[in-house]
C-alpha atoms as a PDB file:
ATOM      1  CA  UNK A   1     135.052  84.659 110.462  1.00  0.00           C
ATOM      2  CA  UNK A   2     135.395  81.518 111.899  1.00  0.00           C
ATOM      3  CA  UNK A   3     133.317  78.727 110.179  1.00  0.00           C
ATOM      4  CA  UNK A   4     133.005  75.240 112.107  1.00  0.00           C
ATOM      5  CA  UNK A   5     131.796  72.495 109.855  1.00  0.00           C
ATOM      6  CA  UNK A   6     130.923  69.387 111.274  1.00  0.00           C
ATOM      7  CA  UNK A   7     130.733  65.745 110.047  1.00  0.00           C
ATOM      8  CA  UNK A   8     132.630  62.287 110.362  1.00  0.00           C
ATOM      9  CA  UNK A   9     132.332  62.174 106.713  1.00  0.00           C
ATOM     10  CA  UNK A  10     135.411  63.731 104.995  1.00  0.00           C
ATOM     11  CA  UNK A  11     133.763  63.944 101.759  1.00  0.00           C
ATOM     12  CA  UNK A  12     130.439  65.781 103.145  1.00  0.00           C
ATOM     13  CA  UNK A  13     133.102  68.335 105.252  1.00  0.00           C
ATOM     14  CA  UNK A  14     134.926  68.387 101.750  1.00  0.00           C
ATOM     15  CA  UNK A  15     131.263  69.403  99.613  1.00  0.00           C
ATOM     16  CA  UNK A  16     130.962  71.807 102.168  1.00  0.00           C
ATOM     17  CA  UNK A  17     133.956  73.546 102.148  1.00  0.00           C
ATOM     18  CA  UNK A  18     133.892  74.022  98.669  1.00  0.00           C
ATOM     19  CA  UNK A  19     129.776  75.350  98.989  1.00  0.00           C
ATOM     20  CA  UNK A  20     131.223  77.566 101.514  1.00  0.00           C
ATOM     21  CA  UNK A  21     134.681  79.168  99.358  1.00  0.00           C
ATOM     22  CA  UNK A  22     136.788  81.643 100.332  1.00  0.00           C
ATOM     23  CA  UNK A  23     133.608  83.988 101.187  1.00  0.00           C
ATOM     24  CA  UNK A  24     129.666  82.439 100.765  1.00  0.00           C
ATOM     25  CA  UNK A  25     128.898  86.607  99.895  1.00  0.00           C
ATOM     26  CA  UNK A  26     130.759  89.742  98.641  1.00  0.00           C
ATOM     27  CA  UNK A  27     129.545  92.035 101.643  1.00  0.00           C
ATOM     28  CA  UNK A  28     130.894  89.214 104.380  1.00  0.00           C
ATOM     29  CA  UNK A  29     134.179  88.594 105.972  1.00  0.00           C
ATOM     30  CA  UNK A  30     136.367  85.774 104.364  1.00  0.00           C
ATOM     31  CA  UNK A  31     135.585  82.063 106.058  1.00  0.00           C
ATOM     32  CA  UNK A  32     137.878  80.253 107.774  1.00  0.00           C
ATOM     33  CA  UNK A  33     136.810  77.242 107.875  1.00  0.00           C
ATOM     34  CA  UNK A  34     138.008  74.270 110.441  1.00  0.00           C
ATOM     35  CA  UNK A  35     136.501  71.105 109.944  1.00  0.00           C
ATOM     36  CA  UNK A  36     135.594  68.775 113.047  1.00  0.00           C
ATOM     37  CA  UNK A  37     134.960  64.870 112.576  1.00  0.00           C
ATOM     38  CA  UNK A  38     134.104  64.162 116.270  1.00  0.00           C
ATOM     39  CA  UNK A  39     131.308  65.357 118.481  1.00  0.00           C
ATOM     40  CA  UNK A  40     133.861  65.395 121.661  1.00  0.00           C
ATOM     41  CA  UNK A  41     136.092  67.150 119.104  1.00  0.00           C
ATOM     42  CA  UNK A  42     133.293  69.996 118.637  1.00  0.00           C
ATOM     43  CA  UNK A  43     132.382  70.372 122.394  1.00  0.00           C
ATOM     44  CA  UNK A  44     136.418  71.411 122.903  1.00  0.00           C
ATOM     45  CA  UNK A  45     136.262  74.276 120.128  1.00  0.00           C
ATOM     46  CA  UNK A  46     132.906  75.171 121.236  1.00  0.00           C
ATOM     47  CA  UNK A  47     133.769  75.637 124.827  1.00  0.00           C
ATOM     48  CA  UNK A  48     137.070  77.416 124.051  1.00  0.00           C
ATOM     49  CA  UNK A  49     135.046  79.855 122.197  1.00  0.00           C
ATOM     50  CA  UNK A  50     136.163  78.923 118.654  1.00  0.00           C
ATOM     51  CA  UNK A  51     133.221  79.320 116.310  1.00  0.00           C
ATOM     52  CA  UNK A  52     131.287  82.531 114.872  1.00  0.00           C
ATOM     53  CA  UNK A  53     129.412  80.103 112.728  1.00  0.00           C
ATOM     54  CA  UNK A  54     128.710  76.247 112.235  1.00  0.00           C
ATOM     55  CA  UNK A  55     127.515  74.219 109.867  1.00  0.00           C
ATOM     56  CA  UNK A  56     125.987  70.748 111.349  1.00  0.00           C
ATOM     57  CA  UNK A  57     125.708  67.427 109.079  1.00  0.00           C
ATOM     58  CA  UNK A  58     122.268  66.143 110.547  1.00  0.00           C
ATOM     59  CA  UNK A  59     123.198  62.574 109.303  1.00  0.00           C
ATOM     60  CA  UNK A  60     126.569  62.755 111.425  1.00  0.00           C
ATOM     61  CA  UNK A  61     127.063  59.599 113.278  1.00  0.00           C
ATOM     62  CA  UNK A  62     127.331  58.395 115.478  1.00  0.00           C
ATOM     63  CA  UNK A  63     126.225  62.259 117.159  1.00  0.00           C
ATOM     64  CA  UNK A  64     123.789  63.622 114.517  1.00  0.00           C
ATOM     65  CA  UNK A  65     124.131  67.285 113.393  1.00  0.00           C
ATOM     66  CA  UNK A  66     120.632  67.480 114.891  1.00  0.00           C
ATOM     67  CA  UNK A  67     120.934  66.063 118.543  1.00  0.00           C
ATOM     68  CA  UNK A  68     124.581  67.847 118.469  1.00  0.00           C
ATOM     69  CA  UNK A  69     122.676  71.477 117.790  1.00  0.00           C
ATOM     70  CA  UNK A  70     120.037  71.417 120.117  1.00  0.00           C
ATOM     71  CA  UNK A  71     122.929  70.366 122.937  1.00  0.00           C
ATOM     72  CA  UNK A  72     125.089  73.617 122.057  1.00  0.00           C
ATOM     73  CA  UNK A  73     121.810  75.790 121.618  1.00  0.00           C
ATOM     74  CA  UNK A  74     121.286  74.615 125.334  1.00  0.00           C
ATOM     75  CA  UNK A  75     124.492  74.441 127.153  1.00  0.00           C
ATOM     76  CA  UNK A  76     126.755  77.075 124.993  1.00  0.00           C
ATOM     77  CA  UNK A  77     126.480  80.880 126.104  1.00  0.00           C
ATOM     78  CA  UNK A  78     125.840  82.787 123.271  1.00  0.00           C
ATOM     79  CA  UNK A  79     126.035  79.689 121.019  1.00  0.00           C
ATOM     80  CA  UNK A  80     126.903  80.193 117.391  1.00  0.00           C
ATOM     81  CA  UNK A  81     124.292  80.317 114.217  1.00  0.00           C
ATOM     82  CA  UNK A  82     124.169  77.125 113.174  1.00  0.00           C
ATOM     83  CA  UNK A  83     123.381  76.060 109.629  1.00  0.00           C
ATOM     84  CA  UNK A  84     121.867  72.255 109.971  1.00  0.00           C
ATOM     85  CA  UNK A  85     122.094  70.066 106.470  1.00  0.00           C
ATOM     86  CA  UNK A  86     119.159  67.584 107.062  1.00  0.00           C
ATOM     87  CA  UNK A  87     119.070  64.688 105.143  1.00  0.00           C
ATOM     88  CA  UNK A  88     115.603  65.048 103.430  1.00  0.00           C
ATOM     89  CA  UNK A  89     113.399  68.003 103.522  1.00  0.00           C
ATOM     90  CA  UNK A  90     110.698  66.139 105.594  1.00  0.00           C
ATOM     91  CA  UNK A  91     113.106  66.348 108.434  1.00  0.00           C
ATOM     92  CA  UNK A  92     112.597  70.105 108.487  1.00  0.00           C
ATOM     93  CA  UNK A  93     110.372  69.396 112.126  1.00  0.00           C
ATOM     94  CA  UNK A  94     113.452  68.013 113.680  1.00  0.00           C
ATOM     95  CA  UNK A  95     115.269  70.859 112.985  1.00  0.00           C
ATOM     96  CA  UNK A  96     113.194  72.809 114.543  1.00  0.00           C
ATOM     97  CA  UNK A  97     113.689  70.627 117.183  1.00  0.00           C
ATOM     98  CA  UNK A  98     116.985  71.141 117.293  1.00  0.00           C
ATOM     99  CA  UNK A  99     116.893  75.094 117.510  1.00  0.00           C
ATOM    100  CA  UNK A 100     118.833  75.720 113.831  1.00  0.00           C
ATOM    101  CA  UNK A 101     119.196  79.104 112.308  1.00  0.00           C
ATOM    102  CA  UNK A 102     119.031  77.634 108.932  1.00  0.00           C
ATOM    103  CA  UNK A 103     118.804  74.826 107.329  1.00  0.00           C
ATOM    104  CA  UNK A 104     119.020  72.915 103.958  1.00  0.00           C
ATOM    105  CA  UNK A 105     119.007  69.620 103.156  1.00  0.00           C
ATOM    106  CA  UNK A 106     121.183  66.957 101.481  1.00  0.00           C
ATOM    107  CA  UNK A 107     121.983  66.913  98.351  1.00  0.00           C
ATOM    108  CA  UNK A 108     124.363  69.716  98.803  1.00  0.00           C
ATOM    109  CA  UNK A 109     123.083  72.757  97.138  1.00  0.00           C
ATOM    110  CA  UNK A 110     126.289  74.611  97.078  1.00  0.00           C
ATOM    111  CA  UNK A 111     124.435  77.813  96.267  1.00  0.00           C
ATOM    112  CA  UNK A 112     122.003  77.152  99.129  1.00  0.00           C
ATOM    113  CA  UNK A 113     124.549  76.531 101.278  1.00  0.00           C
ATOM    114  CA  UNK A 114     126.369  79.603 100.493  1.00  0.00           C
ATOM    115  CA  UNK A 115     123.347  81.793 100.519  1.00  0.00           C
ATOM    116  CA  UNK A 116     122.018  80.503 103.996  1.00  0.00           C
ATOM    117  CA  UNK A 117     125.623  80.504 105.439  1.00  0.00           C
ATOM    118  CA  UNK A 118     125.954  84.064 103.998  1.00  0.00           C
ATOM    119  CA  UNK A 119     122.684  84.703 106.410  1.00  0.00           C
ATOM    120  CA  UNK A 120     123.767  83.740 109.236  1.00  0.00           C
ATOM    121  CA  UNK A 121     127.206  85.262 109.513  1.00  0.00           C
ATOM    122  CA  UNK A 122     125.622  88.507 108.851  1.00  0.00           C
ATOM    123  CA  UNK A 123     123.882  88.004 111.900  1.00  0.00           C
ATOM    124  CA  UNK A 124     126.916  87.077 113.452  1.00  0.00           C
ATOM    125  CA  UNK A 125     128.681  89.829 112.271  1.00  0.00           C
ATOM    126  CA  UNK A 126     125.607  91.788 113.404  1.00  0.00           C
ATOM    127  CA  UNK A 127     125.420  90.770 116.862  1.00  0.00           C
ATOM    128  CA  UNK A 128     129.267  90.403 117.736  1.00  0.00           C
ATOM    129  CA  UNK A 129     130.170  93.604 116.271  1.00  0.00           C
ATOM    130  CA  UNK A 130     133.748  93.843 115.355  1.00  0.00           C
ATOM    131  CA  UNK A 131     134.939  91.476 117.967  1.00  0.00           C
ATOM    132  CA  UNK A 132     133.781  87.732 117.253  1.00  0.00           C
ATOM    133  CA  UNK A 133     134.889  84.373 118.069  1.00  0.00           C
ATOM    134  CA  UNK A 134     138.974  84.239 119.031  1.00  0.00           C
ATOM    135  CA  UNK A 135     140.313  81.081 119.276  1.00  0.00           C
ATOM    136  CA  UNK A 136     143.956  80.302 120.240  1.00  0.00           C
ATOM    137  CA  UNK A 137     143.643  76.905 118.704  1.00  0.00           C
ATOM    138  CA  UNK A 138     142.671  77.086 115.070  1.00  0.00           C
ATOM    139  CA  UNK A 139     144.607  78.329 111.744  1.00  0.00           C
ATOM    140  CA  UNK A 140     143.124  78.110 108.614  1.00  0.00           C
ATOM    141  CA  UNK A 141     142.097  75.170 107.164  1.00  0.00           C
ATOM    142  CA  UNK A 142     142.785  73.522 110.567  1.00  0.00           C
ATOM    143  CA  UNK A 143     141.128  69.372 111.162  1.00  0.00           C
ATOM    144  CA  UNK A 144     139.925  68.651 114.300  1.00  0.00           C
ATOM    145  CA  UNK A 145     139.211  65.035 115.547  1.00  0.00           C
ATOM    146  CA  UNK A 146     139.013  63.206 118.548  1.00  0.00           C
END
């Protein structure tokens, strides 16, 4: 399942990742995760259909995870889950705002991450059947920036 994590901060994409693993949960598919730095970056994947999941940084700059999921929630069709890391828990009302499936909040829990991530591609899974995101542009592991 294809796992989009977005931040311009390598080392926040990097805690991520390694929150994330191979697979968040024994009963869901293995992650691949692709890591974007750039919003514009994230609007290409998005609109070529490249994401089953994401995972937003809400302190992303200069595009915040927050602003960045209420845009897809509005202009994607059938726009991915999106897990949103918020920077304190107090900024749980802005993501509601922002329309987030999930969300936990900096530091990086790695087992919250895992277990909310875990969620949402169950959902995914749930709603996309066996099909899913296909995207002729990512591999494995894959960078993406602007």
């Amino acid at each position: 399942m294809k796992v989009v994590v977005y931040s311009h901060d390598a080392d926040t994409r990097a805690r991520i990742r390694l929150a994330i693993g191979t697979r968040p949960a024994g009963d869901v598919p293995e992650a691949e995760v692709i890591e974007v730095a750039t919003h514009p970056a994230l609007l290409r994947l998005l609109d070529a259909g490249g994401a089953d999941v994401m995972v937003l940084d809400g302190e992303a700059q200069p595009a915040g995870g927050m602003g960045v999921c209420r845009q897809a929630k509005d202009e994607i069709f059938d726009c991915p889950p999106v897990l949103l890391i918020i920077g304190r828990p107090d900024d749980g009302w802005l993501a509601t705002w922002s329309r987030a499936d999930a969300v936990v909040s900096h530091p990086i829990d790695p087992a919250a991450v895992a277990r909310a991530l875990a969620g949402l591609m169950r959902e995914r899974a749930g709603r996309a059947g066996a099909g899913g995101a296909q995207s002729k542009q990512s591999a494995k592991g894959t960078a993406a920036s602007a």
